[in-house]
C-alpha atoms as a PDB file:
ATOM      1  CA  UNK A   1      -6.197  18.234  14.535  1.00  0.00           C
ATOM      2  CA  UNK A   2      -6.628  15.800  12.117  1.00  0.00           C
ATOM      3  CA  UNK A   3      -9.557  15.553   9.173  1.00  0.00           C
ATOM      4  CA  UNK A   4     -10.732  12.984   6.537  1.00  0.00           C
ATOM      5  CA  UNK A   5     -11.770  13.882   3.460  1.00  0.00           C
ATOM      6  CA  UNK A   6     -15.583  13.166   2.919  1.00  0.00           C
ATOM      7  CA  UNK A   7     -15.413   9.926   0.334  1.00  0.00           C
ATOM      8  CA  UNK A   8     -11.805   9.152   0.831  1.00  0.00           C
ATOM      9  CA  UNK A   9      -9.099   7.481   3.001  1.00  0.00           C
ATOM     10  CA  UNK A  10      -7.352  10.398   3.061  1.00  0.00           C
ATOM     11  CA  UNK A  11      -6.562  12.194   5.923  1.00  0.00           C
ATOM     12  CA  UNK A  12      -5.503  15.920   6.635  1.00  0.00           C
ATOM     13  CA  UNK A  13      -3.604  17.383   9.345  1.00  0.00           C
ATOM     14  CA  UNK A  14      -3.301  20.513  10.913  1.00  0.00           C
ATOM     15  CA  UNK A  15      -0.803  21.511  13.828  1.00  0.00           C
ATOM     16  CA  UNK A  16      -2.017  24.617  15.534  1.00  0.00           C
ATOM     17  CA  UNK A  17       0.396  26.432  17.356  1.00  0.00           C
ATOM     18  CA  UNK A  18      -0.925  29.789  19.692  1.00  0.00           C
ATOM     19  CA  UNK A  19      -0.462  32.763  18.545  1.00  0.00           C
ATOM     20  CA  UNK A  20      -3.209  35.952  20.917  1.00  0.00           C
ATOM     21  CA  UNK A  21      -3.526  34.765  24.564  1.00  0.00           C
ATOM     22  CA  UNK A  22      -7.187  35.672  25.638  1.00  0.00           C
ATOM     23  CA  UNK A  23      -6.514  38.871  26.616  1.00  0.00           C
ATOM     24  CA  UNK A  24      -4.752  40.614  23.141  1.00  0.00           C
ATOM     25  CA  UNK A  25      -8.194  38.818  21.993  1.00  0.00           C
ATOM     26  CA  UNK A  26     -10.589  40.267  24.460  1.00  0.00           C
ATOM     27  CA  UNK A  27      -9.177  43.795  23.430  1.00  0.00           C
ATOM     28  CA  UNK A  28      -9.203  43.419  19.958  1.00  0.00           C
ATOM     29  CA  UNK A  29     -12.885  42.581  19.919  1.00  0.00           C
ATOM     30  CA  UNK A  30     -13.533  45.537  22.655  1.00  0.00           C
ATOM     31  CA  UNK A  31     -11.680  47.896  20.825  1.00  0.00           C
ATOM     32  CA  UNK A  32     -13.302  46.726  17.625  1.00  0.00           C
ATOM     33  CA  UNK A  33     -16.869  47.425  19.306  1.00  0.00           C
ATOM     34  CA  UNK A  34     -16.142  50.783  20.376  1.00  0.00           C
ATOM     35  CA  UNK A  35     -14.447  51.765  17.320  1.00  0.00           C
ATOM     36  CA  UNK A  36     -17.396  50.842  15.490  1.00  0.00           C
ATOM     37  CA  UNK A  37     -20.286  53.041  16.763  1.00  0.00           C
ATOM     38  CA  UNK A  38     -17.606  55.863  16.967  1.00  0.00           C
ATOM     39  CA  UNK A  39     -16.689  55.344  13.821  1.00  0.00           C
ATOM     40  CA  UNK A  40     -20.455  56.001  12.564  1.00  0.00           C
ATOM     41  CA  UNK A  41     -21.792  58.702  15.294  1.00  0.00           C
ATOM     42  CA  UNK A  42     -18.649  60.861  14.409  1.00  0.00           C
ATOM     43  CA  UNK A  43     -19.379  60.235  10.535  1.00  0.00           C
ATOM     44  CA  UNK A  44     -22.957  61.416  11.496  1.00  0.00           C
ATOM     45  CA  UNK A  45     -21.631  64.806  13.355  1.00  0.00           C
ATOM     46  CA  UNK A  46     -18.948  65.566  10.670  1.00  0.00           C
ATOM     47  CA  UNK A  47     -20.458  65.281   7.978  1.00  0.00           C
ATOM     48  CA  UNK A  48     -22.593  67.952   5.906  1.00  0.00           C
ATOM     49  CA  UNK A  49     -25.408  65.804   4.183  1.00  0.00           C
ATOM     50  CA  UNK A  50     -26.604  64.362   7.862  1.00  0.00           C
ATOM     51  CA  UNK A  51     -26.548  67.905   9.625  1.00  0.00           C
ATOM     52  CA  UNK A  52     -30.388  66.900  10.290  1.00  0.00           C
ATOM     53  CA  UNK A  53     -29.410  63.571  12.492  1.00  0.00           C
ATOM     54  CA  UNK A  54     -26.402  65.968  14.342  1.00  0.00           C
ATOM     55  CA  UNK A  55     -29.123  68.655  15.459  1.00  0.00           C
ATOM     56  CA  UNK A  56     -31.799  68.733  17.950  1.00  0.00           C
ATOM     57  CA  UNK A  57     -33.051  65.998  20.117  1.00  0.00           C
ATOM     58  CA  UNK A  58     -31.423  63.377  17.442  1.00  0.00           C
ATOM     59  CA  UNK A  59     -27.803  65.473  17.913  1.00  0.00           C
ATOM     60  CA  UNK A  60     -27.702  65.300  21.384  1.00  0.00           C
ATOM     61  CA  UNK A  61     -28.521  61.160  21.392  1.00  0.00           C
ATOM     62  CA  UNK A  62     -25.555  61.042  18.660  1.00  0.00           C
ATOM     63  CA  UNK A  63     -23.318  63.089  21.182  1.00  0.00           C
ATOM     64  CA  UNK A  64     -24.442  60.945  23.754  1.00  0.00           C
ATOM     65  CA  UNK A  65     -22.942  58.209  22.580  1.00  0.00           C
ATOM     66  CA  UNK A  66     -20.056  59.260  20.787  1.00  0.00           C
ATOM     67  CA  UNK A  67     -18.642  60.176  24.548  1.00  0.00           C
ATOM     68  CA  UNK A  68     -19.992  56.834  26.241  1.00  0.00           C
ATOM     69  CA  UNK A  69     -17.942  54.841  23.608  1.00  0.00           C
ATOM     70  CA  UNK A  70     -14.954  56.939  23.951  1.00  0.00           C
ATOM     71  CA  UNK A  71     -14.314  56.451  26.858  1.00  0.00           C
ATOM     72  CA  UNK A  72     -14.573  52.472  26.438  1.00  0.00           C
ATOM     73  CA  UNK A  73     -11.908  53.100  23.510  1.00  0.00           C
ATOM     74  CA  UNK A  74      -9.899  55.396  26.107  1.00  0.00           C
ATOM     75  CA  UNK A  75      -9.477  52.872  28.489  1.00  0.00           C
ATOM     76  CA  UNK A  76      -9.136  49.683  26.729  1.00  0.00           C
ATOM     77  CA  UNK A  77      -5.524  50.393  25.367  1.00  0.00           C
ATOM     78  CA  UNK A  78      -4.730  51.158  28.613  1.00  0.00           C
ATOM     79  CA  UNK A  79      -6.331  48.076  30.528  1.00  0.00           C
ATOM     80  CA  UNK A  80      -4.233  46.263  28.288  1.00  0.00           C
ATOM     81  CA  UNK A  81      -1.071  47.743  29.183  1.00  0.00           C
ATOM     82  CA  UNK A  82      -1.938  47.698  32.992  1.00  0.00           C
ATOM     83  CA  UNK A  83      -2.929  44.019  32.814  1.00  0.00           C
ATOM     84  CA  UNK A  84      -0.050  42.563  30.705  1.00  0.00           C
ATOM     85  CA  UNK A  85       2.752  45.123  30.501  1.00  0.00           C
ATOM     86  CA  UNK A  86       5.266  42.525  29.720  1.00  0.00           C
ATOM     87  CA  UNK A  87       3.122  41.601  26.872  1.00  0.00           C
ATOM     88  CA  UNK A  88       2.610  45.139  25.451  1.00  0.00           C
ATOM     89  CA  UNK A  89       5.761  46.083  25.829  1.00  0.00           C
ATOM     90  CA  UNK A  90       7.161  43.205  23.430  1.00  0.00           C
ATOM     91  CA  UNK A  91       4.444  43.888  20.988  1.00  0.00           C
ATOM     92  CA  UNK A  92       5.083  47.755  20.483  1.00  0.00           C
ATOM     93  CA  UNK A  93       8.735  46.395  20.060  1.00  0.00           C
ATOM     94  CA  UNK A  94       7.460  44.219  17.243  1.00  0.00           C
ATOM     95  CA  UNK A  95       6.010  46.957  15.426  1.00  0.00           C
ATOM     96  CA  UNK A  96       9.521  48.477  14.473  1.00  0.00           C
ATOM     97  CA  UNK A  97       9.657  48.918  11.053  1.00  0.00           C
ATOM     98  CA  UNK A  98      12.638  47.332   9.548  1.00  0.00           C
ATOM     99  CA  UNK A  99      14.489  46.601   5.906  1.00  0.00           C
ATOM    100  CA  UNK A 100      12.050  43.486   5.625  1.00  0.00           C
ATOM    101  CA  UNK A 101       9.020  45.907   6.026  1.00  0.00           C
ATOM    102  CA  UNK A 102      10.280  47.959   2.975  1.00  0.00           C
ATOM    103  CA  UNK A 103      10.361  44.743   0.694  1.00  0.00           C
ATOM    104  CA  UNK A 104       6.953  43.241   1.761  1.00  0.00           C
ATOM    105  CA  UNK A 105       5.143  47.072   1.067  1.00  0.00           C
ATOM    106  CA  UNK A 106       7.450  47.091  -2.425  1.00  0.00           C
ATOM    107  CA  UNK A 107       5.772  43.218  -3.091  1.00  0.00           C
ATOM    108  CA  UNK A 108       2.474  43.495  -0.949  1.00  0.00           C
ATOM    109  CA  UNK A 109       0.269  44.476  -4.474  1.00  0.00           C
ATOM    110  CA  UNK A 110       1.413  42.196  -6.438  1.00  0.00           C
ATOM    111  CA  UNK A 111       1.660  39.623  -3.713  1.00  0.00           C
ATOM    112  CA  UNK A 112      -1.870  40.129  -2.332  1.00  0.00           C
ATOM    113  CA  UNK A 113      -4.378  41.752  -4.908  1.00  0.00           C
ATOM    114  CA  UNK A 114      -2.917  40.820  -8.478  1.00  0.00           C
ATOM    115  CA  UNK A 115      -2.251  37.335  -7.719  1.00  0.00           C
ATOM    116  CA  UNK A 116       1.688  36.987  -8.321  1.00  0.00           C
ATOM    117  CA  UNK A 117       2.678  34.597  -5.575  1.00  0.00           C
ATOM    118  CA  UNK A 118       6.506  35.278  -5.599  1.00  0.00           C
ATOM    119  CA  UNK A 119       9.216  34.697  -2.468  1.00  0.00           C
ATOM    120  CA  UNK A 120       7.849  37.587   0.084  1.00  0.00           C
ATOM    121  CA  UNK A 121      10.205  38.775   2.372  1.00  0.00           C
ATOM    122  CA  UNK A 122       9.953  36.918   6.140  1.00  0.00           C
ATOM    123  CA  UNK A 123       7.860  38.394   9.033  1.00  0.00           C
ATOM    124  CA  UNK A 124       7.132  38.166  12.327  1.00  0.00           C
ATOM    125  CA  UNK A 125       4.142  37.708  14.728  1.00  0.00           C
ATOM    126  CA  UNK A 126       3.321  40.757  13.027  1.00  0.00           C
ATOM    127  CA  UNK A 127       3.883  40.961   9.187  1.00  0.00           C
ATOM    128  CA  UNK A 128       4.667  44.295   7.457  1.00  0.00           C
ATOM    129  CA  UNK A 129       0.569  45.463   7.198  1.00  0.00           C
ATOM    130  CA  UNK A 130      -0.278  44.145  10.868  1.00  0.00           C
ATOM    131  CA  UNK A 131       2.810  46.763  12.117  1.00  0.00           C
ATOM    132  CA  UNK A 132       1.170  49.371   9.699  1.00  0.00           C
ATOM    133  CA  UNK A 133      -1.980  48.964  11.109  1.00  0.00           C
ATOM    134  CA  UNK A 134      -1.305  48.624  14.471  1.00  0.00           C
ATOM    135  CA  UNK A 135       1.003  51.943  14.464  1.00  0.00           C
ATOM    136  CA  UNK A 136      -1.609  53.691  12.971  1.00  0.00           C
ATOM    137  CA  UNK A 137      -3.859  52.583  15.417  1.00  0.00           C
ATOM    138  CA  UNK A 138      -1.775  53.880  18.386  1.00  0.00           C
ATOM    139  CA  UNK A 139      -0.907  57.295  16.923  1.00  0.00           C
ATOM    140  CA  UNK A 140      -4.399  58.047  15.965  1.00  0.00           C
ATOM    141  CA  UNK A 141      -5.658  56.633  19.637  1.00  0.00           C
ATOM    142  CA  UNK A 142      -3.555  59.304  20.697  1.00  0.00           C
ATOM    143  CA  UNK A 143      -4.522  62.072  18.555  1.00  0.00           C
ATOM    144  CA  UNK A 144      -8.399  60.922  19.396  1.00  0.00           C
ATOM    145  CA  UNK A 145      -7.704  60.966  23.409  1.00  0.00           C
ATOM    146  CA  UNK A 146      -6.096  64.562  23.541  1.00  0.00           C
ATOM    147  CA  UNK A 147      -8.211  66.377  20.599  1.00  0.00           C
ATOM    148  CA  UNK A 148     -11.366  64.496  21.646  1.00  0.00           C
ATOM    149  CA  UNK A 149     -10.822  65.556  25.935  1.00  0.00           C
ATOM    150  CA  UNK A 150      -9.870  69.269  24.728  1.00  0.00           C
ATOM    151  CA  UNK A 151     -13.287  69.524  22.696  1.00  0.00           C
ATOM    152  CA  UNK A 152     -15.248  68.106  25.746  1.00  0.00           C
ATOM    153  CA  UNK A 153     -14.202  70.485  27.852  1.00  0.00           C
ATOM    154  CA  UNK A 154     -13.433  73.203  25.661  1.00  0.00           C
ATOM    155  CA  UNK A 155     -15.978  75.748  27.756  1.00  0.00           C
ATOM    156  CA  UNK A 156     -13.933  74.448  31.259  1.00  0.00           C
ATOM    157  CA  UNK A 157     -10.657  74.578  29.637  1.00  0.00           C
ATOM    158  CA  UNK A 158     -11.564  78.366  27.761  1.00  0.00           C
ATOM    159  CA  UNK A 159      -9.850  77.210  24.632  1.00  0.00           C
ATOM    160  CA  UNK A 160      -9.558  80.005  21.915  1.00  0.00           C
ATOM    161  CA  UNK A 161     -11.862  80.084  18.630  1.00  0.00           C
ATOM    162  CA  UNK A 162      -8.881  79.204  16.898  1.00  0.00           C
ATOM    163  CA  UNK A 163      -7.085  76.495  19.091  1.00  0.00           C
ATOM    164  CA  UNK A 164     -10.898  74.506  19.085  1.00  0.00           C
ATOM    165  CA  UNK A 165     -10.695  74.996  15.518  1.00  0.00           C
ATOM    166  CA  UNK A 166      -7.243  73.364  15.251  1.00  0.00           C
ATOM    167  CA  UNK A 167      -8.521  70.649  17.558  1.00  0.00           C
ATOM    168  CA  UNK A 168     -11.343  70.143  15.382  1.00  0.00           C
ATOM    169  CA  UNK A 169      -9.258  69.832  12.499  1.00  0.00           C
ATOM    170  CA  UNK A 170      -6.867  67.176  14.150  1.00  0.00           C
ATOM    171  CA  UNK A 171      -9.758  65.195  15.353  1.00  0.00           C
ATOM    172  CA  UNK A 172     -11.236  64.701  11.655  1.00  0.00           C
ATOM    173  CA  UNK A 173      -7.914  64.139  10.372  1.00  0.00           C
ATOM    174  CA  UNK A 174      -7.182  61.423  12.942  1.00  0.00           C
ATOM    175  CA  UNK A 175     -10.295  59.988  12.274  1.00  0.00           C
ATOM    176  CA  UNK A 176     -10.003  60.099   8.296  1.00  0.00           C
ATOM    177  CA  UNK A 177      -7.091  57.859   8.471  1.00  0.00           C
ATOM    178  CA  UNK A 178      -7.895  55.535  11.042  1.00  0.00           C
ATOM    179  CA  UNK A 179     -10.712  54.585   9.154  1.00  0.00           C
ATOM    180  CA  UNK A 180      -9.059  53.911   5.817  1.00  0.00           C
ATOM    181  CA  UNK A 181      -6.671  51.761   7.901  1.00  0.00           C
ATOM    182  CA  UNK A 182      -9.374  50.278   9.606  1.00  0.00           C
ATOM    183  CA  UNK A 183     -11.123  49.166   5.762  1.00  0.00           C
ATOM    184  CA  UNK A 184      -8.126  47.585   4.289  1.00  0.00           C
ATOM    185  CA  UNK A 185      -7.628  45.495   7.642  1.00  0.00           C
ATOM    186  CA  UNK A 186     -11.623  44.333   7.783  1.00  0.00           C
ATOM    187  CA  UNK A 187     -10.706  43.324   3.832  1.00  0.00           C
ATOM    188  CA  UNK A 188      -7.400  41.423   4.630  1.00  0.00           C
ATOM    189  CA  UNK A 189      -8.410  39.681   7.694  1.00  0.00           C
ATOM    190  CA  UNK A 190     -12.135  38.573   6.625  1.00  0.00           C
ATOM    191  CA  UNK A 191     -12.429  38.949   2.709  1.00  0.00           C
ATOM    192  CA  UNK A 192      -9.240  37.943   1.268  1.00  0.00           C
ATOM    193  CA  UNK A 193      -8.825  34.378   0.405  1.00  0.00           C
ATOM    194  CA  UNK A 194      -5.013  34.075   1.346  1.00  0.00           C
ATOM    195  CA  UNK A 195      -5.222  35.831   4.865  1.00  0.00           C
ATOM    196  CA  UNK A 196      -8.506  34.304   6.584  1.00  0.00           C
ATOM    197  CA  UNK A 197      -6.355  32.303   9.226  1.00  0.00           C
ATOM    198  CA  UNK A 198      -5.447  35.767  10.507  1.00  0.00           C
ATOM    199  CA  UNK A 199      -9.037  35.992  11.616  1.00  0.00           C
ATOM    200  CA  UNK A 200      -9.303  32.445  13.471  1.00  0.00           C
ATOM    201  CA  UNK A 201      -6.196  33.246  15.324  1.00  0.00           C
ATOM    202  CA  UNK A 202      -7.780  36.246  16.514  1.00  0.00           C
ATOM    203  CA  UNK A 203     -11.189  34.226  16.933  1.00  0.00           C
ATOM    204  CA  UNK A 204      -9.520  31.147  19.067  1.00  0.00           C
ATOM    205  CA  UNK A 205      -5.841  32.265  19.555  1.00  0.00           C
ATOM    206  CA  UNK A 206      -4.401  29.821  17.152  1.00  0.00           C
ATOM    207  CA  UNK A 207      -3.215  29.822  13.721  1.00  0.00           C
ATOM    208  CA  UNK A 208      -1.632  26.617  11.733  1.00  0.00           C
ATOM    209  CA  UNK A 209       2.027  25.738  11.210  1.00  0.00           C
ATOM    210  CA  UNK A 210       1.436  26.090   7.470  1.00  0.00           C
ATOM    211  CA  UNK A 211      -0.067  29.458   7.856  1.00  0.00           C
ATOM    212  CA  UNK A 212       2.748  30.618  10.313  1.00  0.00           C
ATOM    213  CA  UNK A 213       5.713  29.130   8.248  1.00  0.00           C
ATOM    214  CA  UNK A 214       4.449  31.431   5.054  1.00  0.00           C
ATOM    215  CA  UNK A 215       3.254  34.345   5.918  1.00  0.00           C
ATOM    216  CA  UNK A 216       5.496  34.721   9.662  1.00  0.00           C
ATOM    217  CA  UNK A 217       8.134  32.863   8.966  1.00  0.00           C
ATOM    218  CA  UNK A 218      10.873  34.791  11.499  1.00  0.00           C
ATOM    219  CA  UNK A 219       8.381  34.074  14.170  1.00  0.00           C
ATOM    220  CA  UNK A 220       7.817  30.607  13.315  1.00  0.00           C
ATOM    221  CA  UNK A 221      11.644  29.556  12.397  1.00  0.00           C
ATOM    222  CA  UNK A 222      13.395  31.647  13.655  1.00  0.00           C
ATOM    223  CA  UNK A 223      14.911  35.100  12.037  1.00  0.00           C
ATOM    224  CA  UNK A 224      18.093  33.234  10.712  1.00  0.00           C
ATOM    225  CA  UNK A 225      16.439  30.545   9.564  1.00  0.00           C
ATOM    226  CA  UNK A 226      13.798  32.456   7.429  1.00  0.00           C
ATOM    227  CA  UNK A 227      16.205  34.840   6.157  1.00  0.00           C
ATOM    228  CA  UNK A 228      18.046  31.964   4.810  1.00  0.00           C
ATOM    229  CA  UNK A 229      15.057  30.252   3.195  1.00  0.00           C
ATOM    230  CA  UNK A 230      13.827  33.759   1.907  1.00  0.00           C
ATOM    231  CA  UNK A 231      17.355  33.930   0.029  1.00  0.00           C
ATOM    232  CA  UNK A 232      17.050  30.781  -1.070  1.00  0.00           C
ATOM    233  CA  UNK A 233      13.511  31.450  -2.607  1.00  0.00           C
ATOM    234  CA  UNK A 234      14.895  34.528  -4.249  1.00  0.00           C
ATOM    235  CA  UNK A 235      18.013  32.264  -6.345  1.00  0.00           C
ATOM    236  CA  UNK A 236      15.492  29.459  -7.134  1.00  0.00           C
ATOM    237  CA  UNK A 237      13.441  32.415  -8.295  1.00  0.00           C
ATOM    238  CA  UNK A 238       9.894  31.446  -6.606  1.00  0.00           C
END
């Protein structure tokens, strides 16, 4: 794509390169909309301050709902894997967490929210937070599906006081940390200035060269490549 610069010769190019086919983004934005309203009718049943909204007529609409968008975040993780297992399987494999990972946690503070733009180690398709957020994604999906099916059909399944308890407990926990993650990835992907591209690619599938080469570098060169620029950063101290 190329651009002029309003009141100049100048011109700007930008090479996109694909990075989400339209399926990854079709289930990112349908797992984003179910997450959503469960996100806030479960905050509305759990919590002790908005009892009022999680009794009577008002409960049973919040309940309602709840279950009609879990089961649209039940079954989009596993439309995905049905539709492109190829696909799924290579991105799970992508969210190993490796020596790389380590470093870019150890820098991602400075790096990201205190402004010290240093050498960070190389990534992939995924970098370091994507994997974090991602695995947290799938282990709390998990958590949600068996907890959240055991407390639907507690009365059918006869659990015990205490295993519904337990369930109960597992549920909030799961859903505690899920939304943390959830927060820090809405801030990185559409408030901070150096990571907006990560929204476009998951917007139109494609994110630039320039973005790719610094911030998912293995993916973009190649991991022997990057490693060998990242080392090279590191003695020219940048």
């Amino acid at each position: 794509m190329t651009l002029r610069v309003k009141g100049s010769k100048n011109v700007l190019r930008i090479r996109w390169i694909p990075r989400y086919n339209l399926l990854e983004r079709a289930m990112h934005w349908l797992h984003t909309a179910t997450f959503v309203p469960l996100a806030i009718t479960g905050f509305i049943l759990y919590t002790p301050w908005l009892q009022s909204l999680a009794q009577g007529d008002s409960g049973q609409l919040v309940r309602f709902w709840h279950r009609v968008f879990s089961i649209g975040f039940g079954v989009v993780p596993i439309a995905y894997v049905i539709f492109q297992p190829r696909r799924a399987i290579m991105s799970f494999k992508e969210f190993m967490i490796g020596a790389d990972d380590i470093e870019w946690v150890k820098n991602a503070v400075p790096y990201y929210l205190l402004g010290k733009h240093g050498a960070m180690p190389p990534q992939g398709r995924f970098n370091t937070g994507e994997k974090m957020n991602g695995l947290v994604m799938i282990m709390t999906w998990i958590v949600f599906a068996i907890s959240g099916l055991l407390m639907w059909f507690y009365n059918v399944l006869n659990l015990s006081p205490g295993l519904f308890q337990w369930t109960v407990f597992l549920h909030d926990v799961a859903f505690i940390v899920s939304v943390c993650m959830f927060l820090v990835h809405f801030f990185l992907a559409v408030i901070h200035p150096l990571m907006w591209q990560g929204l476009v690619s998951m917007r139109f599938g494609y994110t630039s060269a320039a973005y790719a080469a610094e911030h998912h570098a293995k993916w973009y060169y190649g991991e022997k490549r990057a490693k060998e620029m990242y080392e090279q950063a590191l003695k020219e101290g940048h």
